[in-house]
N, C-alpha and C. Protein backbone atom coordinates (compact mmCIF):
# COMPACT_ATOMS: atom_id res chain seq x y z
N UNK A 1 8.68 1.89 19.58
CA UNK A 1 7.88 0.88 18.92
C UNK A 1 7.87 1.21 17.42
N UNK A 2 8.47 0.57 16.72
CA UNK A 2 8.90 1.10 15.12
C UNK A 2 7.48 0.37 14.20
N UNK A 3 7.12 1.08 13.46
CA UNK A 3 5.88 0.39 12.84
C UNK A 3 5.90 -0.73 11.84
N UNK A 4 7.11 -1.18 11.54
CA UNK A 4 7.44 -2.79 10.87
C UNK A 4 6.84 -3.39 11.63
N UNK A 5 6.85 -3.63 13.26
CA UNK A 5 6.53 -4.14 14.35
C UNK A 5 5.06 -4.69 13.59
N UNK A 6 4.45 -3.50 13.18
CA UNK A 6 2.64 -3.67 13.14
C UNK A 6 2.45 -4.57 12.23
N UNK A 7 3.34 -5.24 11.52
CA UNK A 7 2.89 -5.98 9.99
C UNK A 7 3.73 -7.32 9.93
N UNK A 8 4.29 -7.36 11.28
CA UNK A 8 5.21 -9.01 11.26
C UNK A 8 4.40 -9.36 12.02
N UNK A 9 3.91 -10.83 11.74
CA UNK A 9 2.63 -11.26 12.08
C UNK A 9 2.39 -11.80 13.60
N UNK A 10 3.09 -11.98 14.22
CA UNK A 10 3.40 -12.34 16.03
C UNK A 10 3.86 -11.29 16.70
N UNK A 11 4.96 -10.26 16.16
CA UNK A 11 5.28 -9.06 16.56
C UNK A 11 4.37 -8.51 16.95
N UNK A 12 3.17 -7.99 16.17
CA UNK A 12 2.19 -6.98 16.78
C UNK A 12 1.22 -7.26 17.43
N UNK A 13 1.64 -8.49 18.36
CA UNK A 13 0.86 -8.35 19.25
C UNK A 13 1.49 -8.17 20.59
N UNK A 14 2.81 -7.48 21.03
CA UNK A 14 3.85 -7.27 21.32
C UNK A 14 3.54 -6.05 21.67
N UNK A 15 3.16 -5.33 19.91
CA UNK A 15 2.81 -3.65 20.21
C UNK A 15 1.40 -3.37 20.67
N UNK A 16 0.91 -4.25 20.95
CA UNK A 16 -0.47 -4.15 21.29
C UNK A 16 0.03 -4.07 22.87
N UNK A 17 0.65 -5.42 23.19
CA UNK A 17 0.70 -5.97 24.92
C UNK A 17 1.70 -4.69 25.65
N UNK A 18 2.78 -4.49 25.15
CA UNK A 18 3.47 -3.07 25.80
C UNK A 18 2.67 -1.64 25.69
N UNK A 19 1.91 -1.71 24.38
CA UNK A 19 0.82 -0.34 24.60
C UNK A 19 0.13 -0.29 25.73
N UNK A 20 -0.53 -1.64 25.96
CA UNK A 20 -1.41 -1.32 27.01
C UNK A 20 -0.70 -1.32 28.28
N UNK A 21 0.16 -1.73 28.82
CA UNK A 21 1.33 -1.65 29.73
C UNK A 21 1.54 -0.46 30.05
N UNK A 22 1.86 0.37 29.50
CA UNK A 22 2.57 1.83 29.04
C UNK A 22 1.58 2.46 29.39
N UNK A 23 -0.13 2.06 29.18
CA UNK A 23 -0.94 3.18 29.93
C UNK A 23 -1.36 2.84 30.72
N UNK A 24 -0.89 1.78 31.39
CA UNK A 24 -1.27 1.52 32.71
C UNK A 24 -0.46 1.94 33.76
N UNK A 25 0.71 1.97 33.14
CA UNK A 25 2.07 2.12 34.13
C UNK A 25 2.12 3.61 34.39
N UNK A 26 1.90 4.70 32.54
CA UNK A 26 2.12 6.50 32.96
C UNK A 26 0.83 6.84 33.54
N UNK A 27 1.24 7.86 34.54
CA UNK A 27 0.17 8.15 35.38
C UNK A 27 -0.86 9.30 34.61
N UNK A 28 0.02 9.64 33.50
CA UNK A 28 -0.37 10.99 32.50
C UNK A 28 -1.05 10.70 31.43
N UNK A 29 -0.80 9.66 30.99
CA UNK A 29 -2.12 9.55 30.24
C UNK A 29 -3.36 8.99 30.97
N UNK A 30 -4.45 8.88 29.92
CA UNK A 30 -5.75 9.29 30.38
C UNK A 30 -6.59 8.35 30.21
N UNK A 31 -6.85 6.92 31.12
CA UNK A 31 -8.10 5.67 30.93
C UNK A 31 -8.68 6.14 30.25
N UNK A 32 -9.97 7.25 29.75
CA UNK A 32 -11.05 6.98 29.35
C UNK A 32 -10.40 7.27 27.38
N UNK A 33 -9.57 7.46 27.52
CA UNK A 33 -9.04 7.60 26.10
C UNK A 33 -9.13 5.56 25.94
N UNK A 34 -7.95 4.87 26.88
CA UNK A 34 -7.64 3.52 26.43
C UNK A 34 -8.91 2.94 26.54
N UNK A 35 -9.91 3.15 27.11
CA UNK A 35 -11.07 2.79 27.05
C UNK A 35 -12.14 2.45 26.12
N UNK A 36 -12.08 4.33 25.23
CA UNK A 36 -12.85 4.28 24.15
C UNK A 36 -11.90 3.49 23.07
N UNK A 37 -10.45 3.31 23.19
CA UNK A 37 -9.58 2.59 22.07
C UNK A 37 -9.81 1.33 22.28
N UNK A 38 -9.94 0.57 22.98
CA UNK A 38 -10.41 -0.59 23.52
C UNK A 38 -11.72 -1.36 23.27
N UNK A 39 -12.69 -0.17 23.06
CA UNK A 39 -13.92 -0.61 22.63
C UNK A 39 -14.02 -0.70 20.96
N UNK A 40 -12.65 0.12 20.31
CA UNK A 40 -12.56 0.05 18.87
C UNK A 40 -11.97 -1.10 18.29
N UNK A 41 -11.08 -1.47 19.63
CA UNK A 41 -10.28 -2.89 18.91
C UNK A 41 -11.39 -3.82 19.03
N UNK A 42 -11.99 -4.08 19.88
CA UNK A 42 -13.12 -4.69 20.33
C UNK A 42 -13.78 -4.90 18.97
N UNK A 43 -14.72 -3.98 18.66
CA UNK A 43 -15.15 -3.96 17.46
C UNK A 43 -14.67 -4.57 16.34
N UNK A 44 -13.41 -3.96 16.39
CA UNK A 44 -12.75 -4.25 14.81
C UNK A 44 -12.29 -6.27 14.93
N UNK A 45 -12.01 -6.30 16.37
CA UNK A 45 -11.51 -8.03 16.58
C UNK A 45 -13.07 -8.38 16.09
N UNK A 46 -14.40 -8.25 16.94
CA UNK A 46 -15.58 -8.50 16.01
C UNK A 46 -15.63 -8.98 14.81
N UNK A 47 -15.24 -7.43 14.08
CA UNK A 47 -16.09 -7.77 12.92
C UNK A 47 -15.41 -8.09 11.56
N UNK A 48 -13.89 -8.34 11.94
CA UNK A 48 -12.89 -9.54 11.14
C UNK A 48 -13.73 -11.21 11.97
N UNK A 49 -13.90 -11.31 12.84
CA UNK A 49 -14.60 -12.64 13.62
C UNK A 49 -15.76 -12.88 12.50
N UNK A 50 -16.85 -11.88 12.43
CA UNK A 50 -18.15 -11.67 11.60
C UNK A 50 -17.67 -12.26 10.24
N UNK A 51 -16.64 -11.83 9.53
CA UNK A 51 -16.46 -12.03 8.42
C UNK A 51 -15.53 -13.20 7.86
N UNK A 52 -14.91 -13.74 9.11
CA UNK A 52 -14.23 -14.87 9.02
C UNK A 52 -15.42 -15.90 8.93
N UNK A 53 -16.75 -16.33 10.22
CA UNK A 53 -17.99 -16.60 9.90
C UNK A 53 -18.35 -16.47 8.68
N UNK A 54 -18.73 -15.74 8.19
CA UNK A 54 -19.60 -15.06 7.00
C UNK A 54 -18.77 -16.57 5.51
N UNK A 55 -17.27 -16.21 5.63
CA UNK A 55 -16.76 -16.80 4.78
C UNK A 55 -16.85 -18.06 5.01
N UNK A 56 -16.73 -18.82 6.32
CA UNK A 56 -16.55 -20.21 6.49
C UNK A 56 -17.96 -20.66 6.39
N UNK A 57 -19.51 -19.84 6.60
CA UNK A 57 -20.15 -20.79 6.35
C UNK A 57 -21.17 -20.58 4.71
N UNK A 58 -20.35 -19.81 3.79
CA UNK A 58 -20.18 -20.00 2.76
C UNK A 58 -19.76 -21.06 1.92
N UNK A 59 -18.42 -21.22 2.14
CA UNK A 59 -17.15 -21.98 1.22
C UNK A 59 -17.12 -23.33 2.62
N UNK A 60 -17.40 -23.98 2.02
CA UNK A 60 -17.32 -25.58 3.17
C UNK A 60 -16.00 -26.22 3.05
N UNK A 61 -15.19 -25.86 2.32
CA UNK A 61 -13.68 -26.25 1.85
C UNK A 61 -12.82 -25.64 2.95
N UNK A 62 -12.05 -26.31 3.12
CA UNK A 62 -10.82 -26.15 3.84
C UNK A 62 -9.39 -25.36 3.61
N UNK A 63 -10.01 -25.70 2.02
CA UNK A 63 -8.95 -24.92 1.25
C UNK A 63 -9.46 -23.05 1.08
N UNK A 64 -10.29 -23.09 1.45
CA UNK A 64 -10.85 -21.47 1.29
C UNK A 64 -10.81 -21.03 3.14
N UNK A 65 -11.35 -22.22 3.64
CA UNK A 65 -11.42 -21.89 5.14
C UNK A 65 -10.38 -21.40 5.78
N UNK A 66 -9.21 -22.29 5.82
CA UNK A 66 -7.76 -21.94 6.27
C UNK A 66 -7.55 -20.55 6.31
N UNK A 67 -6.87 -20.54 4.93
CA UNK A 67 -6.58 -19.56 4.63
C UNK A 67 -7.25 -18.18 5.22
N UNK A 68 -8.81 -18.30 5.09
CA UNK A 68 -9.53 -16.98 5.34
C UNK A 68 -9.33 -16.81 6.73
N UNK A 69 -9.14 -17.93 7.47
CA UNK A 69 -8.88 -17.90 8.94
C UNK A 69 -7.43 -17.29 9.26
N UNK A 70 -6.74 -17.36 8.93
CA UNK A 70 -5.09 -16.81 8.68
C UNK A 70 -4.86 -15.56 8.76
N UNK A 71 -5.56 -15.03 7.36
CA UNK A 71 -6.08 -13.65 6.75
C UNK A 71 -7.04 -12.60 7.10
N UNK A 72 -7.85 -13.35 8.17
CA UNK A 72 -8.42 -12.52 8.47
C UNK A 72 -8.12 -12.49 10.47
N UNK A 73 -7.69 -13.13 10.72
CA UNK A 73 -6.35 -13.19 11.68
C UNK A 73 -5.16 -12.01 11.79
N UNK A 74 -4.06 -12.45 11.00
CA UNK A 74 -3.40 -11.34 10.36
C UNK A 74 -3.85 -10.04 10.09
N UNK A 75 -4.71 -9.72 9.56
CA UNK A 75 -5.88 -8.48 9.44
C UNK A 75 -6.23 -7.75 10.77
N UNK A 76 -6.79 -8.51 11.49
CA UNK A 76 -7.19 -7.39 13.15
C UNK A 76 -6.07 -7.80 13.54
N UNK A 77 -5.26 -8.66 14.04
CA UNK A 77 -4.18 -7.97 14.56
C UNK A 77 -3.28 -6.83 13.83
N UNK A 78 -3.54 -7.16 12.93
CA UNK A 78 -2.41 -5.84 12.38
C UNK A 78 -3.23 -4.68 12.41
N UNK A 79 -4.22 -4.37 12.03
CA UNK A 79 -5.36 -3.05 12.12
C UNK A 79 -5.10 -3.13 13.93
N UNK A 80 -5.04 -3.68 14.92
CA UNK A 80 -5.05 -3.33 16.05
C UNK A 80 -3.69 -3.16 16.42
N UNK A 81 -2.41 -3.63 15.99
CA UNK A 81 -1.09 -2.82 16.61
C UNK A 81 -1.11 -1.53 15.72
N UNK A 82 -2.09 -1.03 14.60
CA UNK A 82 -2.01 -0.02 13.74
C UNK A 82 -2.16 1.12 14.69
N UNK A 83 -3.33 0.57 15.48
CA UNK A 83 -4.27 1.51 16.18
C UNK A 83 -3.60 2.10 17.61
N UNK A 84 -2.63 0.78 18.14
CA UNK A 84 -1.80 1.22 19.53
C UNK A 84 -0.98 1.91 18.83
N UNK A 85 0.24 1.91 17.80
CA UNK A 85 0.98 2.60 17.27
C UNK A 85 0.61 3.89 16.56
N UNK A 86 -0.23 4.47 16.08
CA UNK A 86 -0.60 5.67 16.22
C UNK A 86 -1.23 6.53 17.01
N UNK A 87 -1.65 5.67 18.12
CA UNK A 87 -2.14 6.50 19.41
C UNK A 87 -0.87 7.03 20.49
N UNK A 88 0.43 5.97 20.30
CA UNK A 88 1.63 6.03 20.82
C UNK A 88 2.48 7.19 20.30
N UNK A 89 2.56 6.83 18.60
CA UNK A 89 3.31 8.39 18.35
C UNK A 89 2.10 9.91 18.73
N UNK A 90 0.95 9.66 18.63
CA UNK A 90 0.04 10.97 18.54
C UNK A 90 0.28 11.43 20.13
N UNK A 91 0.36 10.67 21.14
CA UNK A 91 0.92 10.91 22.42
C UNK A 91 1.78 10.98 22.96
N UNK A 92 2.74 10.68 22.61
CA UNK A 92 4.65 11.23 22.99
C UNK A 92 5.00 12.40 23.08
């Protein structure tokens, strides 16, 4: 899983969907690890959500909305294939 993967914007969610695959499938790694990682993406999908909110019911424009919706889109997914891809090399 090469880490360009994490920053092309449909790709990483690819490295997200085979991460979690991969610890479901090795018998050697360890649920309560994907668990507590799970509750971080969790979070982090949150609180890009929180702040996508925060902005849209600020700016009533469409032209600010879009975009922030995009961007802050782009943002947790990429902070979350960040997060499968360094848990992947830290465990190999």
């Amino acid at each position: 899983m090469p880490l360009v993967k994490c920053f092309v914007p449909f790709l990483n969610v690819t490295v997200i969907f085979w991460w979690f695959v991969f610890y479901l499938i090795d018998p050697t790694k360890k649920l309560r690890r994907l668990a507590k990682l799970l509750v971080l993406m969790l979070l982090i999908a949150g609180a890009m959500y929180l702040l996508y909110l925060l902005v849209a019911s600020i700016f009533n424009s469409k032209w600010v909305v879009i975009p922030a919706y995009w961007l802050f889109l782009y943002a947790a997914s990429t902070s979350l294939a960040l997060i499968a891809y360094k848990d992947d090399k830290r465990y190999k």
